[in-house]
C-alpha atoms as a PDB file:
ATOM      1  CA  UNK A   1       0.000   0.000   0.000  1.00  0.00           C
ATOM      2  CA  UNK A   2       3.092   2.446   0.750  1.00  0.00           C
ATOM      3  CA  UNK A   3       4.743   1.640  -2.577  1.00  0.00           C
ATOM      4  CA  UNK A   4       0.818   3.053  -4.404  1.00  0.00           C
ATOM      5  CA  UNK A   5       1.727   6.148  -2.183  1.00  0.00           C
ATOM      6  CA  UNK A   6       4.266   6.841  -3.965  1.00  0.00           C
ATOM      7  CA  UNK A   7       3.277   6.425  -7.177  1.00  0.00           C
ATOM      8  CA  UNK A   8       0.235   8.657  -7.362  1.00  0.00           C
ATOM      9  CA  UNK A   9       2.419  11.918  -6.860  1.00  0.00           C
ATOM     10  CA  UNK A  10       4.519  10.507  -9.623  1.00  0.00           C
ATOM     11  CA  UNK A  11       1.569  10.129 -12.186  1.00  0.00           C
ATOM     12  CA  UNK A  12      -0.185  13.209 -10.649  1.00  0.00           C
ATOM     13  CA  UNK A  13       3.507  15.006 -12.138  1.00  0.00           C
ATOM     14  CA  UNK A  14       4.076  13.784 -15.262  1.00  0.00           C
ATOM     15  CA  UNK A  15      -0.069  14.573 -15.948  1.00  0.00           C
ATOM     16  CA  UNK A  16       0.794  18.226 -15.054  1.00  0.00           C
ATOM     17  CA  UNK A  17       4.031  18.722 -17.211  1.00  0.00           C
ATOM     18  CA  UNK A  18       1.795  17.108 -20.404  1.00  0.00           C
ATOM     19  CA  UNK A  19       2.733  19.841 -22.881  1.00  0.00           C
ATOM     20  CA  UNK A  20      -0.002  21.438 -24.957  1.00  0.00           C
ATOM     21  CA  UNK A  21      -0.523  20.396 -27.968  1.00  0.00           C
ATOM     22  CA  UNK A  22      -1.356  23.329 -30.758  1.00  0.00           C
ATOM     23  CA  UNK A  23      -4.985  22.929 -32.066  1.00  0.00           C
ATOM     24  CA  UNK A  24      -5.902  24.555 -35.625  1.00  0.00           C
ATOM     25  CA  UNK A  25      -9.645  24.604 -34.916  1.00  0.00           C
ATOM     26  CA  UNK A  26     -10.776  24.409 -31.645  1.00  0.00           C
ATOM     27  CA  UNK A  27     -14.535  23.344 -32.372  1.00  0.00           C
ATOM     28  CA  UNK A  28     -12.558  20.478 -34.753  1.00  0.00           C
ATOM     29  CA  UNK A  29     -10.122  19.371 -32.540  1.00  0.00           C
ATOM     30  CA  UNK A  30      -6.951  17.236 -33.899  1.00  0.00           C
ATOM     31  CA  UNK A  31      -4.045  15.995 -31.896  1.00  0.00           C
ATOM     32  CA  UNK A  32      -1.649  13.600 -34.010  1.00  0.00           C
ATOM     33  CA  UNK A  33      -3.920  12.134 -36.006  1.00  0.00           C
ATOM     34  CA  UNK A  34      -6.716  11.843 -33.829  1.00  0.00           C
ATOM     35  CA  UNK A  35      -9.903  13.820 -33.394  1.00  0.00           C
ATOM     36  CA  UNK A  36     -10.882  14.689 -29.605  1.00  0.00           C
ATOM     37  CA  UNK A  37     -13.700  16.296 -28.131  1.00  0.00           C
ATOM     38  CA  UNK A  38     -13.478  20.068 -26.310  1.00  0.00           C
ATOM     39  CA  UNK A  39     -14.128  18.208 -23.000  1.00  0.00           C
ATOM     40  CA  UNK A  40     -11.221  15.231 -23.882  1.00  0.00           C
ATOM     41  CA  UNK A  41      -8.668  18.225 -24.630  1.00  0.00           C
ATOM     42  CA  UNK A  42      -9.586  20.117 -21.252  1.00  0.00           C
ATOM     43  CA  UNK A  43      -9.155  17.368 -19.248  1.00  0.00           C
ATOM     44  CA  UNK A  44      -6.202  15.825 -20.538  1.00  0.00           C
ATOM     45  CA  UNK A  45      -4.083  18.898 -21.274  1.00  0.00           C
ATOM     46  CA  UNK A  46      -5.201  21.936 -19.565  1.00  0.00           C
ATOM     47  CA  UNK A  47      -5.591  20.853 -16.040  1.00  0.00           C
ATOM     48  CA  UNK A  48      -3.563  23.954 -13.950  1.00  0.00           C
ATOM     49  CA  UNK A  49      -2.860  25.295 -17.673  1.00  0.00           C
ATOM     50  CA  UNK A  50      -5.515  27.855 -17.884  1.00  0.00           C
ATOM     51  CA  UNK A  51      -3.433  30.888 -19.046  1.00  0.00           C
ATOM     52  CA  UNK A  52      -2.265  28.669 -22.038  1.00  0.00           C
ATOM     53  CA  UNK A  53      -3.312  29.963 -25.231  1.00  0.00           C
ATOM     54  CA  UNK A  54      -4.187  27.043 -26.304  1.00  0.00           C
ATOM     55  CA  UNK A  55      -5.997  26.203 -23.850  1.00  0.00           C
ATOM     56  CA  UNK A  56      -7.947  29.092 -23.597  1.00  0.00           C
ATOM     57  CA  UNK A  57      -9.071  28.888 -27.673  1.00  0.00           C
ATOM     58  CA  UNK A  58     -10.462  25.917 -26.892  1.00  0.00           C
ATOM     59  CA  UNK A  59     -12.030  26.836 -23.602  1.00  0.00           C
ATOM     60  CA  UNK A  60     -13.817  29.842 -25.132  1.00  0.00           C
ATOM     61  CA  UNK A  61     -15.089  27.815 -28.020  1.00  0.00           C
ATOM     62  CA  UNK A  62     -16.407  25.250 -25.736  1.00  0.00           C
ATOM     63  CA  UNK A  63     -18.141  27.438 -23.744  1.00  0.00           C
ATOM     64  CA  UNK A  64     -19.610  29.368 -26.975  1.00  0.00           C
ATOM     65  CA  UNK A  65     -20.782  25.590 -27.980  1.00  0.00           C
ATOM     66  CA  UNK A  66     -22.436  25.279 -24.968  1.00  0.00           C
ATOM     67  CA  UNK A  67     -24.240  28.733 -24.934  1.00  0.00           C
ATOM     68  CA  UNK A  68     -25.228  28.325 -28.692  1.00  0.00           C
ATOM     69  CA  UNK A  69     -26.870  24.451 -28.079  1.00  0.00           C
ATOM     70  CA  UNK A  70     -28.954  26.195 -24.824  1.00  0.00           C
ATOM     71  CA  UNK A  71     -30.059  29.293 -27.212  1.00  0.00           C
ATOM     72  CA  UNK A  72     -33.512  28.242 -28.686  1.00  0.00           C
ATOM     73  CA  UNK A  73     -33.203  28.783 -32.108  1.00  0.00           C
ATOM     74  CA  UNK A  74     -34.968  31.072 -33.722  1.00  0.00           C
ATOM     75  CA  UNK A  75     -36.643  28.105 -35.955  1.00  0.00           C
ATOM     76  CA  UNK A  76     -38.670  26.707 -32.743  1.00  0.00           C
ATOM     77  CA  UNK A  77     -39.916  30.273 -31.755  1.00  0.00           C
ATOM     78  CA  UNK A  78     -41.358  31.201 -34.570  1.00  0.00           C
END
Protein backbone atom coordinates (compact mmCIF):
# COMPACT_ATOMS: atom_id res chain seq x y z
CA UNK A 1 0.00 0.00 0.00
CA UNK A 2 3.09 2.45 0.75
CA UNK A 3 4.74 1.64 -2.58
CA UNK A 4 0.82 3.05 -4.40
CA UNK A 5 1.73 6.15 -2.18
CA UNK A 6 4.27 6.84 -3.97
CA UNK A 7 3.28 6.43 -7.18
CA UNK A 8 0.24 8.66 -7.36
CA UNK A 9 2.42 11.92 -6.86
CA UNK A 10 4.52 10.51 -9.62
CA UNK A 11 1.57 10.13 -12.19
CA UNK A 12 -0.18 13.21 -10.65
CA UNK A 13 3.51 15.01 -12.14
CA UNK A 14 4.08 13.78 -15.26
CA UNK A 15 -0.07 14.57 -15.95
CA UNK A 16 0.79 18.23 -15.05
CA UNK A 17 4.03 18.72 -17.21
CA UNK A 18 1.80 17.11 -20.40
CA UNK A 19 2.73 19.84 -22.88
CA UNK A 20 0.00 21.44 -24.96
CA UNK A 21 -0.52 20.40 -27.97
CA UNK A 22 -1.36 23.33 -30.76
CA UNK A 23 -4.99 22.93 -32.07
CA UNK A 24 -5.90 24.55 -35.63
CA UNK A 25 -9.64 24.60 -34.92
CA UNK A 26 -10.78 24.41 -31.65
CA UNK A 27 -14.54 23.34 -32.37
CA UNK A 28 -12.56 20.48 -34.75
CA UNK A 29 -10.12 19.37 -32.54
CA UNK A 30 -6.95 17.24 -33.90
CA UNK A 31 -4.04 15.99 -31.90
CA UNK A 32 -1.65 13.60 -34.01
CA UNK A 33 -3.92 12.13 -36.01
CA UNK A 34 -6.72 11.84 -33.83
CA UNK A 35 -9.90 13.82 -33.39
CA UNK A 36 -10.88 14.69 -29.60
CA UNK A 37 -13.70 16.30 -28.13
CA UNK A 38 -13.48 20.07 -26.31
CA UNK A 39 -14.13 18.21 -23.00
CA UNK A 40 -11.22 15.23 -23.88
CA UNK A 41 -8.67 18.22 -24.63
CA UNK A 42 -9.59 20.12 -21.25
CA UNK A 43 -9.16 17.37 -19.25
CA UNK A 44 -6.20 15.83 -20.54
CA UNK A 45 -4.08 18.90 -21.27
CA UNK A 46 -5.20 21.94 -19.56
CA UNK A 47 -5.59 20.85 -16.04
CA UNK A 48 -3.56 23.95 -13.95
CA UNK A 49 -2.86 25.30 -17.67
CA UNK A 50 -5.52 27.86 -17.88
CA UNK A 51 -3.43 30.89 -19.05
CA UNK A 52 -2.26 28.67 -22.04
CA UNK A 53 -3.31 29.96 -25.23
CA UNK A 54 -4.19 27.04 -26.30
CA UNK A 55 -6.00 26.20 -23.85
CA UNK A 56 -7.95 29.09 -23.60
CA UNK A 57 -9.07 28.89 -27.67
CA UNK A 58 -10.46 25.92 -26.89
CA UNK A 59 -12.03 26.84 -23.60
CA UNK A 60 -13.82 29.84 -25.13
CA UNK A 61 -15.09 27.81 -28.02
CA UNK A 62 -16.41 25.25 -25.74
CA UNK A 63 -18.14 27.44 -23.74
CA UNK A 64 -19.61 29.37 -26.98
CA UNK A 65 -20.78 25.59 -27.98
CA UNK A 66 -22.44 25.28 -24.97
CA UNK A 67 -24.24 28.73 -24.93
CA UNK A 68 -25.23 28.32 -28.69
CA UNK A 69 -26.87 24.45 -28.08
CA UNK A 70 -28.95 26.19 -24.82
CA UNK A 71 -30.06 29.29 -27.21
CA UNK A 72 -33.51 28.24 -28.69
CA UNK A 73 -33.20 28.78 -32.11
CA UNK A 74 -34.97 31.07 -33.72
CA UNK A 75 -36.64 28.10 -35.95
CA UNK A 76 -38.67 26.71 -32.74
CA UNK A 77 -39.92 30.27 -31.75
CA UNK A 78 -41.36 31.20 -34.57
Amino acid sequence: MIRAAWLLPGVFVLACEREVPHVDDPYNIVVNGEEMSQTDFINKYCTGKEKDSTCSKVLDAAVKSLMDRARPSQRRMN
